[in-house]
N, C-alpha and C. Protein backbone atom coordinates (compact mmCIF):
# COMPACT_ATOMS: atom_id res chain seq x y z
N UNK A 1 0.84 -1.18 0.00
CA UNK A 1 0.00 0.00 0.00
C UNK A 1 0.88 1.24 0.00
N UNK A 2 0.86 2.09 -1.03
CA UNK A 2 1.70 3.30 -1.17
C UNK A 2 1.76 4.34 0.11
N UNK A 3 0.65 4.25 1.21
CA UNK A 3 0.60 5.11 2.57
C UNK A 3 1.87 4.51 3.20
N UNK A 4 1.64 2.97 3.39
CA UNK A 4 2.86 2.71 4.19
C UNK A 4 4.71 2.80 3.70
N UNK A 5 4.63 2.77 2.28
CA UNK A 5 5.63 3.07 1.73
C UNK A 5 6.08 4.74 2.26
N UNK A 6 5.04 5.49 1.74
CA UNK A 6 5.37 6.90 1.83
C UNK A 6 5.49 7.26 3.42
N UNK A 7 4.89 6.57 4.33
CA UNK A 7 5.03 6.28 5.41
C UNK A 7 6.65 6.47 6.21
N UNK A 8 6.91 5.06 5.67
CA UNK A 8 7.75 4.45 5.96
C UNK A 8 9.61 5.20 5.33
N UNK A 9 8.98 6.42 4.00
CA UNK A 9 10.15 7.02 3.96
C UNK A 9 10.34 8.62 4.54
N UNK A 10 8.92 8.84 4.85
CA UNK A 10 8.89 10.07 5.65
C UNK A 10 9.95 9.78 7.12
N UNK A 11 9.36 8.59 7.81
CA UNK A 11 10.01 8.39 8.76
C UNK A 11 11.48 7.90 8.88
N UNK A 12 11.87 7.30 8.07
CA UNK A 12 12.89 7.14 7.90
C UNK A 12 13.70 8.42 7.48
N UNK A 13 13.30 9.61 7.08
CA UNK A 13 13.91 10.43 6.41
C UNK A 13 14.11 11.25 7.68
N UNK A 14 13.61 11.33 8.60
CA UNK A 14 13.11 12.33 9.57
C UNK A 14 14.45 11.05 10.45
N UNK A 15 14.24 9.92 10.79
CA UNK A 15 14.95 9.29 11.98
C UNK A 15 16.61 9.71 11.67
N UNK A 16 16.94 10.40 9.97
CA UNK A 16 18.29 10.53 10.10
C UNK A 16 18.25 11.74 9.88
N UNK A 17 17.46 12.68 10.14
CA UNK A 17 17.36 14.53 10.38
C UNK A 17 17.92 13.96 11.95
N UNK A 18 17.00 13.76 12.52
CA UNK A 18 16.74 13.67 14.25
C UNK A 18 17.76 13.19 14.99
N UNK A 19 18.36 12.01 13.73
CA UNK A 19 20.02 11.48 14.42
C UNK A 19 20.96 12.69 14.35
N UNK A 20 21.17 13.09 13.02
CA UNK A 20 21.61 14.29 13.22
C UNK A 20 21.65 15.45 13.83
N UNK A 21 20.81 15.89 14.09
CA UNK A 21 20.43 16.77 15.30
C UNK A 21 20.62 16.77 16.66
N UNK A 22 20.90 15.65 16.63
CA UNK A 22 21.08 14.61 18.24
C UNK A 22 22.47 14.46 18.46
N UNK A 23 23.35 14.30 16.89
CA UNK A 23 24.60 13.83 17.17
C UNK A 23 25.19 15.59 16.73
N UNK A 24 25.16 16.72 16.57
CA UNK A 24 25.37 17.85 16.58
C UNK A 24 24.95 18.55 17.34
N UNK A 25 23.24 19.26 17.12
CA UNK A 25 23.19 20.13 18.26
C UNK A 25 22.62 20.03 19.40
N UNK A 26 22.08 18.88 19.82
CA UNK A 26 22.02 18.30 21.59
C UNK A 26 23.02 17.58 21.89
N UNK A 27 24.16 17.40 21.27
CA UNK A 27 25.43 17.05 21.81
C UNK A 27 26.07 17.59 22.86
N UNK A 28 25.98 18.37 23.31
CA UNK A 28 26.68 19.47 23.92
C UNK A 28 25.24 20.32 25.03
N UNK A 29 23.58 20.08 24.77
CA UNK A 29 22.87 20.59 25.35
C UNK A 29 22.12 19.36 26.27
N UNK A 30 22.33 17.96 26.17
CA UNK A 30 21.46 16.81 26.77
C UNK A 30 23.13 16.24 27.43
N UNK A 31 22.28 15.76 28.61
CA UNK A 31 23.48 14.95 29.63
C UNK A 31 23.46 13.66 28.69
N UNK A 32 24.08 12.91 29.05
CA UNK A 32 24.75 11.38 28.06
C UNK A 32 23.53 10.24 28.48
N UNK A 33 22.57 10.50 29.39
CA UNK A 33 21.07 9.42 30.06
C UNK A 33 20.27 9.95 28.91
N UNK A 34 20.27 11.36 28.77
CA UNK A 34 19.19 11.90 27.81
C UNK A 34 19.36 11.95 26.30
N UNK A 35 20.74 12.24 25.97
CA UNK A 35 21.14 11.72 24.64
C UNK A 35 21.08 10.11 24.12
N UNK A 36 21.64 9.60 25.07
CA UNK A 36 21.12 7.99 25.08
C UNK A 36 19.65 7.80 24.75
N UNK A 37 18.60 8.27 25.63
CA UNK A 37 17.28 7.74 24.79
C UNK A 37 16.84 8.89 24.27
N UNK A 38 17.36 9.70 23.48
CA UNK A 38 17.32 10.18 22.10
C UNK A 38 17.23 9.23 21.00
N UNK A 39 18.70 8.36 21.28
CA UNK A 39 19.35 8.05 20.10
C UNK A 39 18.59 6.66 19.93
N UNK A 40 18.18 6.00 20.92
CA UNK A 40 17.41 5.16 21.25
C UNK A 40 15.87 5.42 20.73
N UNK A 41 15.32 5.96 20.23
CA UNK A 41 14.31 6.74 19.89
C UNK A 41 14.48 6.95 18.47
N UNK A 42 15.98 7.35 17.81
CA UNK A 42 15.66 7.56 16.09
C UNK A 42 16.04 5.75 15.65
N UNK A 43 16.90 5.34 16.63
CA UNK A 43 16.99 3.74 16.26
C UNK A 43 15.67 2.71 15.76
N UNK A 44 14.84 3.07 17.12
CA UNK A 44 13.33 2.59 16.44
C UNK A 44 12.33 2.56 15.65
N UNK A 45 12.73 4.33 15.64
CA UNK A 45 12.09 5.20 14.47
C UNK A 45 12.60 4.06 13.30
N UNK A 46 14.01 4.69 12.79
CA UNK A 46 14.47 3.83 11.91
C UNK A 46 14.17 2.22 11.64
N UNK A 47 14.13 1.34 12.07
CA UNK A 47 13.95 0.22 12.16
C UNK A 47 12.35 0.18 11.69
N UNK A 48 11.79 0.64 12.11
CA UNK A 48 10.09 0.68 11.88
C UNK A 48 9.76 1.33 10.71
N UNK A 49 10.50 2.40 10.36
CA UNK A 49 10.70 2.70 8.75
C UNK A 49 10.54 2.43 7.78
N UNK A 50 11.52 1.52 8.26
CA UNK A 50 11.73 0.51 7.17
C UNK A 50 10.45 -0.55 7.31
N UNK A 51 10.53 -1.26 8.44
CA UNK A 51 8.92 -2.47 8.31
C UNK A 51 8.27 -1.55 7.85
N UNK A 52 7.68 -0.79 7.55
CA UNK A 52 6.73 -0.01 6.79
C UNK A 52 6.82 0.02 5.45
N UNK A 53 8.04 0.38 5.08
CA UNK A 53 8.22 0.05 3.61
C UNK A 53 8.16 -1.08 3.17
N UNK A 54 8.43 -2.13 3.81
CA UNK A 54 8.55 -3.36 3.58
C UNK A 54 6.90 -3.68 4.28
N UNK A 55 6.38 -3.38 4.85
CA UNK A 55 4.58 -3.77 4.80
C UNK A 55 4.18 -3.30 3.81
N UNK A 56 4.21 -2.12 3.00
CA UNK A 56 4.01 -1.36 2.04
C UNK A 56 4.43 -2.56 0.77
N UNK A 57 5.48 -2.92 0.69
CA UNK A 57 5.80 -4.09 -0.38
C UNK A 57 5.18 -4.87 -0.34
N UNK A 58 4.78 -6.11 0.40
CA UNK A 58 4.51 -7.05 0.93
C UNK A 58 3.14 -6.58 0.27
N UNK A 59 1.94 -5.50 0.55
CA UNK A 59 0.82 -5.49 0.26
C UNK A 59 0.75 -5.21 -1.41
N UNK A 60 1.75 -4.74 -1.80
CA UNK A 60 1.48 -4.36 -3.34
C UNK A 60 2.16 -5.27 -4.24
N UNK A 61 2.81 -6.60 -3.26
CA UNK A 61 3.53 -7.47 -4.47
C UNK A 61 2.47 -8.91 -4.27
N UNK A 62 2.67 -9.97 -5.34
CA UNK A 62 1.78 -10.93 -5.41
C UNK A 62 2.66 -12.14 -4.02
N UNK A 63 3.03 -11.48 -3.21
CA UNK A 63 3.76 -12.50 -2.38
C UNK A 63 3.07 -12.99 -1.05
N UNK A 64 2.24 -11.73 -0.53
CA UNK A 64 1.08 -12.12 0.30
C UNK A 64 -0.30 -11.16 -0.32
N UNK A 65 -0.12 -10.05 -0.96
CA UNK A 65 -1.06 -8.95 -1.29
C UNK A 65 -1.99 -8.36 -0.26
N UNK A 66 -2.62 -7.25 -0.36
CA UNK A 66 -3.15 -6.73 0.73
C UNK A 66 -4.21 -7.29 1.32
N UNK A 67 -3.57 -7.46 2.28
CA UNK A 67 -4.12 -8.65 3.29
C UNK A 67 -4.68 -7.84 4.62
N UNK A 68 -5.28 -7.90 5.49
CA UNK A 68 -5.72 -6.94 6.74
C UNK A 68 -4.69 -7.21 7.52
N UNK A 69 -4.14 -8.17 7.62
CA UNK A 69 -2.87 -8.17 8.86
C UNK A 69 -2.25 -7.53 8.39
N UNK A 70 -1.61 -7.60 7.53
CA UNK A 70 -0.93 -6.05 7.01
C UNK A 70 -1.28 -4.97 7.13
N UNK A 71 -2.27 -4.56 6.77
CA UNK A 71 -2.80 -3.19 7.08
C UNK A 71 -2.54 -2.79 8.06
N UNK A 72 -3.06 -3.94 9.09
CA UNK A 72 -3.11 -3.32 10.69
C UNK A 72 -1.80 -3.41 11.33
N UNK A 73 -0.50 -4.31 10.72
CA UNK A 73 0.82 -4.12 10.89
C UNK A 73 0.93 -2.46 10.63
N UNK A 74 0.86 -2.26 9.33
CA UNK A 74 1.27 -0.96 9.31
C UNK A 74 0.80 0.23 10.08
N UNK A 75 -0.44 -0.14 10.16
CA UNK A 75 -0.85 1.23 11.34
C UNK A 75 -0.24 1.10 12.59
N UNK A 76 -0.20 -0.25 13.24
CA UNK A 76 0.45 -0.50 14.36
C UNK A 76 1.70 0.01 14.20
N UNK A 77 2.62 0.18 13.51
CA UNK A 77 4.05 0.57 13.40
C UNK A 77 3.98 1.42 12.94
N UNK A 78 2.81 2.79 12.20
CA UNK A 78 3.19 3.95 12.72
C UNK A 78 2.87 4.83 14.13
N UNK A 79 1.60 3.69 14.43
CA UNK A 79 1.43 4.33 16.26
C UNK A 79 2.60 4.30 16.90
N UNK A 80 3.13 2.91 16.96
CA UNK A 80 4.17 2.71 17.62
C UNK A 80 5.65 4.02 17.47
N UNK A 81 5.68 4.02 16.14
CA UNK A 81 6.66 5.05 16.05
C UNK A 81 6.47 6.39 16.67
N UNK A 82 4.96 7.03 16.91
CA UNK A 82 4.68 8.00 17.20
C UNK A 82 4.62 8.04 18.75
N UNK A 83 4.06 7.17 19.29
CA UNK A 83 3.92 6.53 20.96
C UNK A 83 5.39 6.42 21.85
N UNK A 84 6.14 5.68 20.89
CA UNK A 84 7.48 5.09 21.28
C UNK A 84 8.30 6.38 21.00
N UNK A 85 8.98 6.44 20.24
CA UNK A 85 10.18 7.13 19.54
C UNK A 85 9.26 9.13 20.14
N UNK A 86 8.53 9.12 19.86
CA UNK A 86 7.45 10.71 19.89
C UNK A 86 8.26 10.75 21.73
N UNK A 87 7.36 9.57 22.19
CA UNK A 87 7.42 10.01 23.77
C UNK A 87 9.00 10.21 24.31
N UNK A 88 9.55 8.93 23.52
CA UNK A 88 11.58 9.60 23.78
C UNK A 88 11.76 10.50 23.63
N UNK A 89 11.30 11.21 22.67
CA UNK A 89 12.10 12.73 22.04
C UNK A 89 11.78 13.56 23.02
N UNK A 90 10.17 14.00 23.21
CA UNK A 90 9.59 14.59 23.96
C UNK A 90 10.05 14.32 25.77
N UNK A 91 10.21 13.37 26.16
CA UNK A 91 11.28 13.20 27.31
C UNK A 91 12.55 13.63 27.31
N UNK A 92 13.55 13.35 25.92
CA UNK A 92 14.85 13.69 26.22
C UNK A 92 14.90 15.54 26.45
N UNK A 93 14.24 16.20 25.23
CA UNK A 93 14.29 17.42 25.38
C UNK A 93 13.81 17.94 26.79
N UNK A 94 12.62 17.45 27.33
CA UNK A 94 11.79 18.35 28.58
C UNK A 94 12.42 17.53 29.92
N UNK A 95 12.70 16.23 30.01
CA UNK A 95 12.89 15.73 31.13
C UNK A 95 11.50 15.14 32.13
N UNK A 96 10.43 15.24 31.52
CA UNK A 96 9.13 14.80 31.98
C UNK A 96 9.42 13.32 31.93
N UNK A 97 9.56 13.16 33.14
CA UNK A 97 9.91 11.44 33.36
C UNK A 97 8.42 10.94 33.12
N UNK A 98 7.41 11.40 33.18
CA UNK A 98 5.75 10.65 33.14
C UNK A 98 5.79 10.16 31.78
N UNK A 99 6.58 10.51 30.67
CA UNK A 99 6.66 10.73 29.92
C UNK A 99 6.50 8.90 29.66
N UNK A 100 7.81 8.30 30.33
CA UNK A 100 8.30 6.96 30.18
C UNK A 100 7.29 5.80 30.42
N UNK A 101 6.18 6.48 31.09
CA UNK A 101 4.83 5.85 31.45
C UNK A 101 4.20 5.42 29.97
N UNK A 102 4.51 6.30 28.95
CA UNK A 102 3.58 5.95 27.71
C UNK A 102 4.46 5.60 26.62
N UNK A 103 5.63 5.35 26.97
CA UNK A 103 6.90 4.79 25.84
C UNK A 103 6.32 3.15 25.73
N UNK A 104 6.14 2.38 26.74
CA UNK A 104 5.95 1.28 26.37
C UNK A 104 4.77 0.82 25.63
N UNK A 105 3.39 1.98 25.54
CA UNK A 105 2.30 1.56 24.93
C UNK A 105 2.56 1.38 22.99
N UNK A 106 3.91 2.26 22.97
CA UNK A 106 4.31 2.42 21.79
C UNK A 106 5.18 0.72 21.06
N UNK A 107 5.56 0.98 22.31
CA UNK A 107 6.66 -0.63 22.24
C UNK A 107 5.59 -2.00 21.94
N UNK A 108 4.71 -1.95 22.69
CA UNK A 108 3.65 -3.12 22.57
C UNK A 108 2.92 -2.72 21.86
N UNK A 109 2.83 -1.20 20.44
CA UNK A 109 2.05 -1.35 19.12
C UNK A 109 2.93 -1.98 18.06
N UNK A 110 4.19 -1.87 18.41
CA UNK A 110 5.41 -2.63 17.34
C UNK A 110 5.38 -4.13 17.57
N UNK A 111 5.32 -4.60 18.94
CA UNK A 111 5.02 -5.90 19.08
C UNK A 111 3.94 -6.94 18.26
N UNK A 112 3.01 -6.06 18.42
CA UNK A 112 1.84 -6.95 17.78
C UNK A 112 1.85 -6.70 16.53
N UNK A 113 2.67 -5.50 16.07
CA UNK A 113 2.37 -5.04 14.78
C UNK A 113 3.32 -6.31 13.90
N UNK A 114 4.43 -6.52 14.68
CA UNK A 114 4.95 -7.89 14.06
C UNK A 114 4.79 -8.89 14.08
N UNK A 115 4.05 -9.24 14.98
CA UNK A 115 3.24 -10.74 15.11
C UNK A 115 2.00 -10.57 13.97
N UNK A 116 1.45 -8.95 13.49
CA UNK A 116 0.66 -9.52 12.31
C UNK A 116 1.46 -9.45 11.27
N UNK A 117 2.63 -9.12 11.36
CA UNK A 117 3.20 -9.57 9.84
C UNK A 117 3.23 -11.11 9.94
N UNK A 118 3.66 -11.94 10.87
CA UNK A 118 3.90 -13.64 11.30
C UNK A 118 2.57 -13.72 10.62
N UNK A 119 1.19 -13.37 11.14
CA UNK A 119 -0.21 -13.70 11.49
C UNK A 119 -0.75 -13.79 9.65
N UNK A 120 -0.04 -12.58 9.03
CA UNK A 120 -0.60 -12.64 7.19
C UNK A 120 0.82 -13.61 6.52
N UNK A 121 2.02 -13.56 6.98
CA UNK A 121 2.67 -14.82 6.13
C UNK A 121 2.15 -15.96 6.31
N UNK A 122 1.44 -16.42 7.19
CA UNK A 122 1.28 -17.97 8.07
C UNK A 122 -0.30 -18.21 7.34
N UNK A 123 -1.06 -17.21 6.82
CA UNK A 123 -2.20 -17.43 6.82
C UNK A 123 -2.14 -17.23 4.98
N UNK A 124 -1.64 -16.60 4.15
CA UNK A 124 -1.70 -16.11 3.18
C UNK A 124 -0.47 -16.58 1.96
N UNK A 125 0.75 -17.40 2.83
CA UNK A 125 1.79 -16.95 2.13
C UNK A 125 1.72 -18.27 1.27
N UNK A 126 1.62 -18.78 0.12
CA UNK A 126 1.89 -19.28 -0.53
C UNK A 126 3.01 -20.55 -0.69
């Protein structure tokens, strides 16, 4: 599906702005706990990026085709990116530790979001 493609390079395009930004100008403004889950934050970004592009494939090639577990992979892995990686950023800059309270709801939308990629190969794949 071309959303998760375009998806998947927005975010990716943005996880190596944000690395950059992280490895230049909060270098020198975040203590080394807070730069740490910065960097920890465009890592996931990145990684999920990409499964997006690659859910995005997966639905537009004849290898599983658009299938609903896919779909809902992909939405799950852009919540997740936004939940997860959103709530890091927004912690490293402000220091709102409550913050860390809603990092994991992000973590367990990537979780399941990959168990439905398992859930449409196992059911669909040829």
């Amino acid at each position: 599906m071309k959303l998760f493609i375009i998806a998947g390079a927005i975010n990716g395009f943005l996880a190596v702005a944000f690395g950059a930004f992280g490895a230049h100008a909060l270098k020198e403004r975040l203590s080394e706990k807070y730069l740490a889950i910065w960097e920890t934050a465009v890592q996931y970004q990145m990684f999920h990026a990409l499964a997006l592009v690659a859910v995005g494939i997966l639905m537009s090639s004849k290898l599983l085709g658009p299938v609903s577990s896919l779909n809902t992979a992909g939405y799950l892995m852009l919540a997740g990116i936004i939940i997860f990686s959103g709530s890091l950023y927004v912690l490293s800059l402000t220091g709102i530790g409550i913050l860390g309270a809603i990092t994991p709801i992000g973590g367990v939308a990537f979780l399941v979001g990959w168990i439905m990629i398992i859930v449409a190969a196992v059911k669909f794949a040829s």
